[in-house]
C-alpha atoms as a PDB file:
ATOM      1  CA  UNK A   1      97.630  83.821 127.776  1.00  0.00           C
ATOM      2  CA  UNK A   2      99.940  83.817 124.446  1.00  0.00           C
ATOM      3  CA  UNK A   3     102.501  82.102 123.358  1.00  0.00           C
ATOM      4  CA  UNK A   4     105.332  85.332 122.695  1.00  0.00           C
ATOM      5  CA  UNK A   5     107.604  84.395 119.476  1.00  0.00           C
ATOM      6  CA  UNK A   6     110.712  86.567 118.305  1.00  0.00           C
ATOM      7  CA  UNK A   7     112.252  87.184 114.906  1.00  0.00           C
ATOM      8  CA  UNK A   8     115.791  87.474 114.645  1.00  0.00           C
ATOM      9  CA  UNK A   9     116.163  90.685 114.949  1.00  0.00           C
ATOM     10  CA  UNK A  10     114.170  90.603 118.166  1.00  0.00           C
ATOM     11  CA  UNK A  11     116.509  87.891 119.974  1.00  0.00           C
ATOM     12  CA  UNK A  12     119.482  89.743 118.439  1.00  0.00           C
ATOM     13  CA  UNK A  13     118.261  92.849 120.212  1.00  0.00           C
ATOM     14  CA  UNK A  14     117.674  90.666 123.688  1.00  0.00           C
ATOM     15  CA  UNK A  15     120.649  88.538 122.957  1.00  0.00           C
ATOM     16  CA  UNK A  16     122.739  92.245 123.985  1.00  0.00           C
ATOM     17  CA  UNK A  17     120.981  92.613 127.688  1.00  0.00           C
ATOM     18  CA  UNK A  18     122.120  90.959 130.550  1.00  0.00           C
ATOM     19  CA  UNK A  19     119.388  88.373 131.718  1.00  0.00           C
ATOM     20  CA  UNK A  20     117.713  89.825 134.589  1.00  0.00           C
ATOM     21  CA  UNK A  21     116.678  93.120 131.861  1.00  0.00           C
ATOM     22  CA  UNK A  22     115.716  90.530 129.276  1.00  0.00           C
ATOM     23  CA  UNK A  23     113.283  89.567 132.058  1.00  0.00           C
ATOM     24  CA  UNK A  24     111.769  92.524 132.533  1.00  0.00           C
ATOM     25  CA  UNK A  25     111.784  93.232 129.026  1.00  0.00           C
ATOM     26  CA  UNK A  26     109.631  90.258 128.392  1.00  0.00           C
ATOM     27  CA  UNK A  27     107.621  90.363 131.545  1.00  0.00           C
ATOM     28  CA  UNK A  28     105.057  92.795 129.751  1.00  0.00           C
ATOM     29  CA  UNK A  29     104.245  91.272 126.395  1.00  0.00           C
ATOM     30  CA  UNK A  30     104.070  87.941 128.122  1.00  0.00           C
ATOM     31  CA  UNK A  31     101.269  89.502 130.316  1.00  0.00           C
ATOM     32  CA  UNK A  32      99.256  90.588 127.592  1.00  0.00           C
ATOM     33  CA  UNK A  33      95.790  88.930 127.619  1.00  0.00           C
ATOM     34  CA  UNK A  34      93.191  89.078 124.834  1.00  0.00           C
ATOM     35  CA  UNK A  35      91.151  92.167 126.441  1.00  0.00           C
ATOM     36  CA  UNK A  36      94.209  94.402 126.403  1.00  0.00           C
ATOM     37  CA  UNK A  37      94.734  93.363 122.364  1.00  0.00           C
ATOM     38  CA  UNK A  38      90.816  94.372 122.095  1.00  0.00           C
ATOM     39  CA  UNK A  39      91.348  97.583 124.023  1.00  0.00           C
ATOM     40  CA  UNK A  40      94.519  99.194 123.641  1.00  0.00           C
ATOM     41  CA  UNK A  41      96.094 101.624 125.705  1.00  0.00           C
ATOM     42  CA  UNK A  42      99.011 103.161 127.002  1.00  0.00           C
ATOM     43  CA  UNK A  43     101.562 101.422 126.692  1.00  0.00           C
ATOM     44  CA  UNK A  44      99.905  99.296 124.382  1.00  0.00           C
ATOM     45  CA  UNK A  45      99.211 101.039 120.732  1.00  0.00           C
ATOM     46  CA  UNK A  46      97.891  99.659 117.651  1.00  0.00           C
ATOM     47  CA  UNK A  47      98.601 100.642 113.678  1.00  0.00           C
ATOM     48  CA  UNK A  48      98.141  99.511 110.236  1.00  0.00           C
ATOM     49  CA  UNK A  49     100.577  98.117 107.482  1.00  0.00           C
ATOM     50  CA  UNK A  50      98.803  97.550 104.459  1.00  0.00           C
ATOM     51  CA  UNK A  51      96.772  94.616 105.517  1.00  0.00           C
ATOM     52  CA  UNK A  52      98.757  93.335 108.758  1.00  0.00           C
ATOM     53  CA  UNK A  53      97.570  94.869 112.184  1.00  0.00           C
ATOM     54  CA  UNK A  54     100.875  95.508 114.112  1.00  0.00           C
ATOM     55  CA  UNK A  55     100.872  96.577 117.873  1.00  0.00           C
ATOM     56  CA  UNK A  56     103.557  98.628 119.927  1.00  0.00           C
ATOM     57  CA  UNK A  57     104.417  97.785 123.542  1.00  0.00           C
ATOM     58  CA  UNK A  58     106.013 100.042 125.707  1.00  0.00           C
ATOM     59  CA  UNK A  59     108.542  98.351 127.943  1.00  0.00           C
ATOM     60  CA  UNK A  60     111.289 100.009 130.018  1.00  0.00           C
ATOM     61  CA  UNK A  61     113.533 101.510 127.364  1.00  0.00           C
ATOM     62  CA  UNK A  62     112.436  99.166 124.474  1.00  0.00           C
ATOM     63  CA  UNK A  63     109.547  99.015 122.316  1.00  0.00           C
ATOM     64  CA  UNK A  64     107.927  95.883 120.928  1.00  0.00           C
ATOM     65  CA  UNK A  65     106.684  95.889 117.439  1.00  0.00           C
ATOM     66  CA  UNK A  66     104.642  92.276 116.959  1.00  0.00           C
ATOM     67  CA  UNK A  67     101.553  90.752 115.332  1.00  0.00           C
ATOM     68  CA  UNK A  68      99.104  88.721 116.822  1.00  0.00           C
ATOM     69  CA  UNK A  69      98.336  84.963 114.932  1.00  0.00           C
ATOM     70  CA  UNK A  70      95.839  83.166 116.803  1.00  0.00           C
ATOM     71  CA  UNK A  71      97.239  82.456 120.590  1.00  0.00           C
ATOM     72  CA  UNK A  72     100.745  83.726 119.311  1.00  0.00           C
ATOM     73  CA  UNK A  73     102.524  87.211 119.076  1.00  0.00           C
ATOM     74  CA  UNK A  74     105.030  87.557 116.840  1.00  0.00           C
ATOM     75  CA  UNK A  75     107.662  90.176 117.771  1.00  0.00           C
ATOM     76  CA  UNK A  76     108.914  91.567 114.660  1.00  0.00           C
ATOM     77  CA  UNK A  77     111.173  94.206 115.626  1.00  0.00           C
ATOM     78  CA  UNK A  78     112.377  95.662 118.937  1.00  0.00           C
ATOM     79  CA  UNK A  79     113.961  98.988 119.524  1.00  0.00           C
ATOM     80  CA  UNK A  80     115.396 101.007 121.908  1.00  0.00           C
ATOM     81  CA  UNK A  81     113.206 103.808 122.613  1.00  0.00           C
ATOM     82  CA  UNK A  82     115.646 106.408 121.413  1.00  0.00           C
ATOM     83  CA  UNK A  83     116.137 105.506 118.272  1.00  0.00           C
ATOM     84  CA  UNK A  84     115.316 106.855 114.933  1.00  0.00           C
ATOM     85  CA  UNK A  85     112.980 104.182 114.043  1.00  0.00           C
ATOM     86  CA  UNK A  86     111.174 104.238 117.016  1.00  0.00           C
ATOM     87  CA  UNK A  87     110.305 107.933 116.824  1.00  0.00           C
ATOM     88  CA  UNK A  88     108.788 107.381 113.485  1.00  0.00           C
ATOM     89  CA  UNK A  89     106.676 104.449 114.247  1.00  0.00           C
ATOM     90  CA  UNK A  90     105.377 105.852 117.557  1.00  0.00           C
ATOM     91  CA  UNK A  91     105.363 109.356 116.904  1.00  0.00           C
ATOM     92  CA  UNK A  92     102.038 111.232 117.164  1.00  0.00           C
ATOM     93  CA  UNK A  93     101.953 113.138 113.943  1.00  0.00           C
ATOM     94  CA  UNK A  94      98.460 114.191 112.389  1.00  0.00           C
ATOM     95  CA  UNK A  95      96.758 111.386 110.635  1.00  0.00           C
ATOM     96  CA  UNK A  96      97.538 111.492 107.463  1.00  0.00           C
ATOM     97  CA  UNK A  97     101.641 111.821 108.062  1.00  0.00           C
ATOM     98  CA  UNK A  98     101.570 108.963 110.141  1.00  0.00           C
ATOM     99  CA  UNK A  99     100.150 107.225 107.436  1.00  0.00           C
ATOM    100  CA  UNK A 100     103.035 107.679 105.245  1.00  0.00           C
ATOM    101  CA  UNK A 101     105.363 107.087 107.380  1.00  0.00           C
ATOM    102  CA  UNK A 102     103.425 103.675 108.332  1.00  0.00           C
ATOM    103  CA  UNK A 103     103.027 102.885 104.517  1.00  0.00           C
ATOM    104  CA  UNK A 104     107.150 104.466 103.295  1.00  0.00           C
ATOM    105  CA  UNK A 105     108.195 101.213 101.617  1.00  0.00           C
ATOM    106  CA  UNK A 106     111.827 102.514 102.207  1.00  0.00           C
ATOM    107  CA  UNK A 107     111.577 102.663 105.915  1.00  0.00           C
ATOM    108  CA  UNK A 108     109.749  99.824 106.093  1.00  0.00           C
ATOM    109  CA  UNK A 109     112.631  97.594 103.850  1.00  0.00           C
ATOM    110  CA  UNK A 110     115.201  99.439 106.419  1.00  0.00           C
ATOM    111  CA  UNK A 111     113.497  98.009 109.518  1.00  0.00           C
ATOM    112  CA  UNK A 112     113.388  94.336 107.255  1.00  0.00           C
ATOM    113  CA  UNK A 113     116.773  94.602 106.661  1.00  0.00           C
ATOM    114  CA  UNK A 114     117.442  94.655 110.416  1.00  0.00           C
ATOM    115  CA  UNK A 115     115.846  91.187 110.549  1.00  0.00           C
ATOM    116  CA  UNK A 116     118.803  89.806 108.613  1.00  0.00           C
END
C-alpha cells in the first residue's frame, strides 16, 4: 500500500468537494497496489515527461495526474474530466502528437502555474 501525497493544486481542487466526494475521489488512488503501477490499465494510464514517469487515474469525474517515489504517489495535478487540460493529457491521438503535446513546454508551464 502507498502513502498518497497532494500538491497544492491537488488539495485546492479537493478543498472545493464536499467530504463524502473527496472520499470517493481518493478511495481509488489509495487502493493502488504495486502490480496495478507494473500493469496499467483502464483507468489507470501511464506517460512520459522528459525523464519523470507520470500516471493518470480515472476517478468519478476527476483525473489524477501523480508520480510514484518509492512507497509514495505524488499527485501533481487533478482535473475535472471535462476540462481542456484533461483532454490533452488523456487524449488518444497517434503517437507522435501525443508526444508533443506531452513534451509542449507551454502547456506544461500552464498546468505548473495551477500549482501556485
Amino acid at each position: 500500500m502507498y502513502q498518497v501525497t497532494f500538491s497544492a493544486q491537488s488539495m485546492h481542487e479537493l478543498n472545493k468537494l464536499d467530504k463524502l466526494t473527496q472520499l470517493d475521489v481518493i478511495d481509488p488512488i489509495s487502493s493502488l497496489k504495486p502490480d496495478d503501477l507494473a500493469h496499467p490499465r483502464e483507468p489507470l494510464g501511464k506517460f512520459a515527461r522528459g525523464k519523470d514517469v507520470f500516471y493518470r487515474l480515472r476517478a468519478g469525474e476527476h483525473r489524477f495526474y501523480f508520480t510514484v517515489h518509492g512507497d509514495t504517489l505524488h499527485t501533481h495535478y487533478i482535473l475535472h474530466k471535462n476540462s481542456l487540460e484533461d483532454f490533452l493529457l488523456r487524449n488518444k491521438l497517434p503517437v507522435s502528437e501525443q508526444q508533443l503535446v506531452e513534451q509542449h513546454s507551454k502547456f506544461w508551464k500552464y498546468l505548473e502555474s495551477l500549482t501556485k
